[in-house]
C-alpha atoms as a PDB file:
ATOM      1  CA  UNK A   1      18.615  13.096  72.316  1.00  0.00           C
ATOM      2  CA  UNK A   2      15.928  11.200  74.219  1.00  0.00           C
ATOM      3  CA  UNK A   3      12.264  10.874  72.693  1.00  0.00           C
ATOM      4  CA  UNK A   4      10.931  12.819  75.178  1.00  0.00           C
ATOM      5  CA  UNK A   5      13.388  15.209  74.782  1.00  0.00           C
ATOM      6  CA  UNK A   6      12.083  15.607  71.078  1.00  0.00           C
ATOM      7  CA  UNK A   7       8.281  15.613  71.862  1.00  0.00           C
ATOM      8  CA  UNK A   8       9.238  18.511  74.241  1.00  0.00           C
ATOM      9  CA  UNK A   9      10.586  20.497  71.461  1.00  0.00           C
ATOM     10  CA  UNK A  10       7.500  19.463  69.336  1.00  0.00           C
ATOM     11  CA  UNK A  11       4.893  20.833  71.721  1.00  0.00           C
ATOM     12  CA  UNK A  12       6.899  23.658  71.902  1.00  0.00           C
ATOM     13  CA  UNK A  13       7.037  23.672  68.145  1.00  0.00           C
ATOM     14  CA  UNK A  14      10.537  23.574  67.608  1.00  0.00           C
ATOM     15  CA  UNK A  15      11.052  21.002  65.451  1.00  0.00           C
ATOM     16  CA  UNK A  16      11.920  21.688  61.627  1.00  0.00           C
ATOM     17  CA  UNK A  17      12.726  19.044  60.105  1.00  0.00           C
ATOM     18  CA  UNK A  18      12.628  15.138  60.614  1.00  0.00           C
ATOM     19  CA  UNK A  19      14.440  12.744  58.670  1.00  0.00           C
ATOM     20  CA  UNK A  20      13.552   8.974  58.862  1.00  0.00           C
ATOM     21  CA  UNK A  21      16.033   5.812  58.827  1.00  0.00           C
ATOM     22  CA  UNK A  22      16.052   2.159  59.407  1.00  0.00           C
ATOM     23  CA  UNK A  23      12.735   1.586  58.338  1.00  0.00           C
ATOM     24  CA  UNK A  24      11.555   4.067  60.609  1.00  0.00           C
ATOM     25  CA  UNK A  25      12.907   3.046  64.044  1.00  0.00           C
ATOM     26  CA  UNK A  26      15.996   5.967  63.941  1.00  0.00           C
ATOM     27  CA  UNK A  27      15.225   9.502  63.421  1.00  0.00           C
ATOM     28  CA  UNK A  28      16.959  12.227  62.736  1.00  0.00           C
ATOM     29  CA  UNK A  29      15.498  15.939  63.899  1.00  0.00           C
ATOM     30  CA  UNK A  30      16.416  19.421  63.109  1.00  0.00           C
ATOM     31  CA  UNK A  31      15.627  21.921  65.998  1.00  0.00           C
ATOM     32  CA  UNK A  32      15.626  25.703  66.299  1.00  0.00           C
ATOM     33  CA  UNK A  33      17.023  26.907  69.606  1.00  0.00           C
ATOM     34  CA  UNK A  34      15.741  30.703  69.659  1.00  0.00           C
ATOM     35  CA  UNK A  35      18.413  31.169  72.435  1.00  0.00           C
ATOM     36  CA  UNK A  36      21.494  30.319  70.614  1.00  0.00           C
ATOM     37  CA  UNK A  37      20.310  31.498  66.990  1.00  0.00           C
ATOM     38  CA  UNK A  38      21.213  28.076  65.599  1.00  0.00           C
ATOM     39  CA  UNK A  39      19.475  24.508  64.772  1.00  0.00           C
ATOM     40  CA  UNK A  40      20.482  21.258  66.547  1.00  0.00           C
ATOM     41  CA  UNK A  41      20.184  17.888  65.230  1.00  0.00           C
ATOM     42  CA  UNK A  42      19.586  14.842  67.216  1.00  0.00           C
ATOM     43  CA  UNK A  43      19.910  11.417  66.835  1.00  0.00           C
ATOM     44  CA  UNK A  44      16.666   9.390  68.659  1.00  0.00           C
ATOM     45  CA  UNK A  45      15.091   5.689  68.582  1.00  0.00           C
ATOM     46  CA  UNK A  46      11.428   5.376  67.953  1.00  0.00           C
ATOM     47  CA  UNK A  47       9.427   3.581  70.463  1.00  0.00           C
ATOM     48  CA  UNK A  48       6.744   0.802  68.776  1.00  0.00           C
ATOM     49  CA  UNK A  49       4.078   2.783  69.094  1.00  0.00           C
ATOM     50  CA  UNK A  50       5.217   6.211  68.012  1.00  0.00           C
ATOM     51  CA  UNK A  51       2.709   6.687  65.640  1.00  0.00           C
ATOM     52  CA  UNK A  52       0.114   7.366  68.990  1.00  0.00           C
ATOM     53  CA  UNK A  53       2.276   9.138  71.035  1.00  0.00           C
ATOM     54  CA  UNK A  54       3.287  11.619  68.010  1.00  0.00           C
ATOM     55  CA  UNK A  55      -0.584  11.891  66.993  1.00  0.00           C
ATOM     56  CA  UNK A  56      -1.135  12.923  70.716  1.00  0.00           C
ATOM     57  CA  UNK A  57       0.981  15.775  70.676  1.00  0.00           C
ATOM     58  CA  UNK A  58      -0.096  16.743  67.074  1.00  0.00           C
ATOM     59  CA  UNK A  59      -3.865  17.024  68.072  1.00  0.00           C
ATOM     60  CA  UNK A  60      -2.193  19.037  71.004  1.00  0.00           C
ATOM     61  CA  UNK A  61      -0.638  21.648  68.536  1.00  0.00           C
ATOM     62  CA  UNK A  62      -3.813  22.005  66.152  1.00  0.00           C
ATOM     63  CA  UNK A  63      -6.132  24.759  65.745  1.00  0.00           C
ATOM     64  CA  UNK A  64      -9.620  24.545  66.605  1.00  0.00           C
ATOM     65  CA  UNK A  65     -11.532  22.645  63.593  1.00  0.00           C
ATOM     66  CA  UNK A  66      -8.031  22.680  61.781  1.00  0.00           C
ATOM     67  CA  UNK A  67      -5.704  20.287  60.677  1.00  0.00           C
ATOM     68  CA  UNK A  68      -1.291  19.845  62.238  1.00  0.00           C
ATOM     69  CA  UNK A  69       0.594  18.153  59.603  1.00  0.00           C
ATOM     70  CA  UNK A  70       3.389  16.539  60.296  1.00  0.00           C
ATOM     71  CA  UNK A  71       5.358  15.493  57.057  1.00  0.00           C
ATOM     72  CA  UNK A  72       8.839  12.991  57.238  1.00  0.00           C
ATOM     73  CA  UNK A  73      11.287  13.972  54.165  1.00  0.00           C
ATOM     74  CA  UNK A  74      15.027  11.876  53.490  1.00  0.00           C
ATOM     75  CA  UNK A  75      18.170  13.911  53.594  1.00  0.00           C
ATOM     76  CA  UNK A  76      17.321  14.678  49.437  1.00  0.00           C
ATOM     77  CA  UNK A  77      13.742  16.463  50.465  1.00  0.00           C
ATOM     78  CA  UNK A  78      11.449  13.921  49.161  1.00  0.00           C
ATOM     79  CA  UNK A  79       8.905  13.093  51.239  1.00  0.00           C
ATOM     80  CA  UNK A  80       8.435  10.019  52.401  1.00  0.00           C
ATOM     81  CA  UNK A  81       5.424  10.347  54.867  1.00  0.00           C
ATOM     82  CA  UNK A  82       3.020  12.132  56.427  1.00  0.00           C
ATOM     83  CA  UNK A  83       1.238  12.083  59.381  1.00  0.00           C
ATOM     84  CA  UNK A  84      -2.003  14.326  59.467  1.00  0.00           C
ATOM     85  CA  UNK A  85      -4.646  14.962  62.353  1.00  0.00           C
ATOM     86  CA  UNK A  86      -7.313  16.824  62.441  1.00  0.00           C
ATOM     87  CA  UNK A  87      -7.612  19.343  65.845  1.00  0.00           C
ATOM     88  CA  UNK A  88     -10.108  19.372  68.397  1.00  0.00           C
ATOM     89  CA  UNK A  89     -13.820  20.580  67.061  1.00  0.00           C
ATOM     90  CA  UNK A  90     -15.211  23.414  67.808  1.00  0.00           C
ATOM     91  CA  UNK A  91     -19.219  22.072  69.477  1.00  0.00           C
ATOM     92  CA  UNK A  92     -21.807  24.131  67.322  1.00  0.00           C
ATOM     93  CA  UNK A  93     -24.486  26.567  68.893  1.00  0.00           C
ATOM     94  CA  UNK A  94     -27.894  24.848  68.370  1.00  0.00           C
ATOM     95  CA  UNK A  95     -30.350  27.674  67.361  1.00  0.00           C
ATOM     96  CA  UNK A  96     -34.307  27.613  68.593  1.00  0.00           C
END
């Protein structure tokens, strides 16, 4: 699976499950496909700067002065990261 293959499926908030190897260059992700009633896994590299392009499409997916977690476990379920960002904010109404 390509990485933009698996930001697709993240804006489209597919993704289950991510599982992080060689120091964080490989990944491993667990999608739900709706039309076949299953999940897939795929195999992807990391680009250098993933962190930025993951971040961009987080702050994409969060609510309005809310918060889209995304959190990296091993195959055992510990975590071992987490990447959190904080949605766009909602401009306040000034009263006279």
């Amino acid at each position: 699976m390509s990485y933009s293959r698996f930001l697709h499926h993240l804006e489209e908030s597919e993704v289950k499950k991510v599982d992080l190897f060689e120091n964080g260059t490989v990944a491993i992700g667990e999608i739900s496909n709706p039309a076949l009633r299953k999940i897939q896994r795929g195999l992807f590299e990391l680009p250098r700067d993933h962190h930025c392009e993951l971040e961009a499409e987080l702050k994409k997916m969060a609510p309005i002065n809310g918060r889209a977690v995304l959190v990296f476990r091993e195959k055992c379920g510990c975590s071992v990261g987490r990447l959190e960002v904080p949605g766009p904010k909602q401009q306040r109404k000034i009263k006279k």
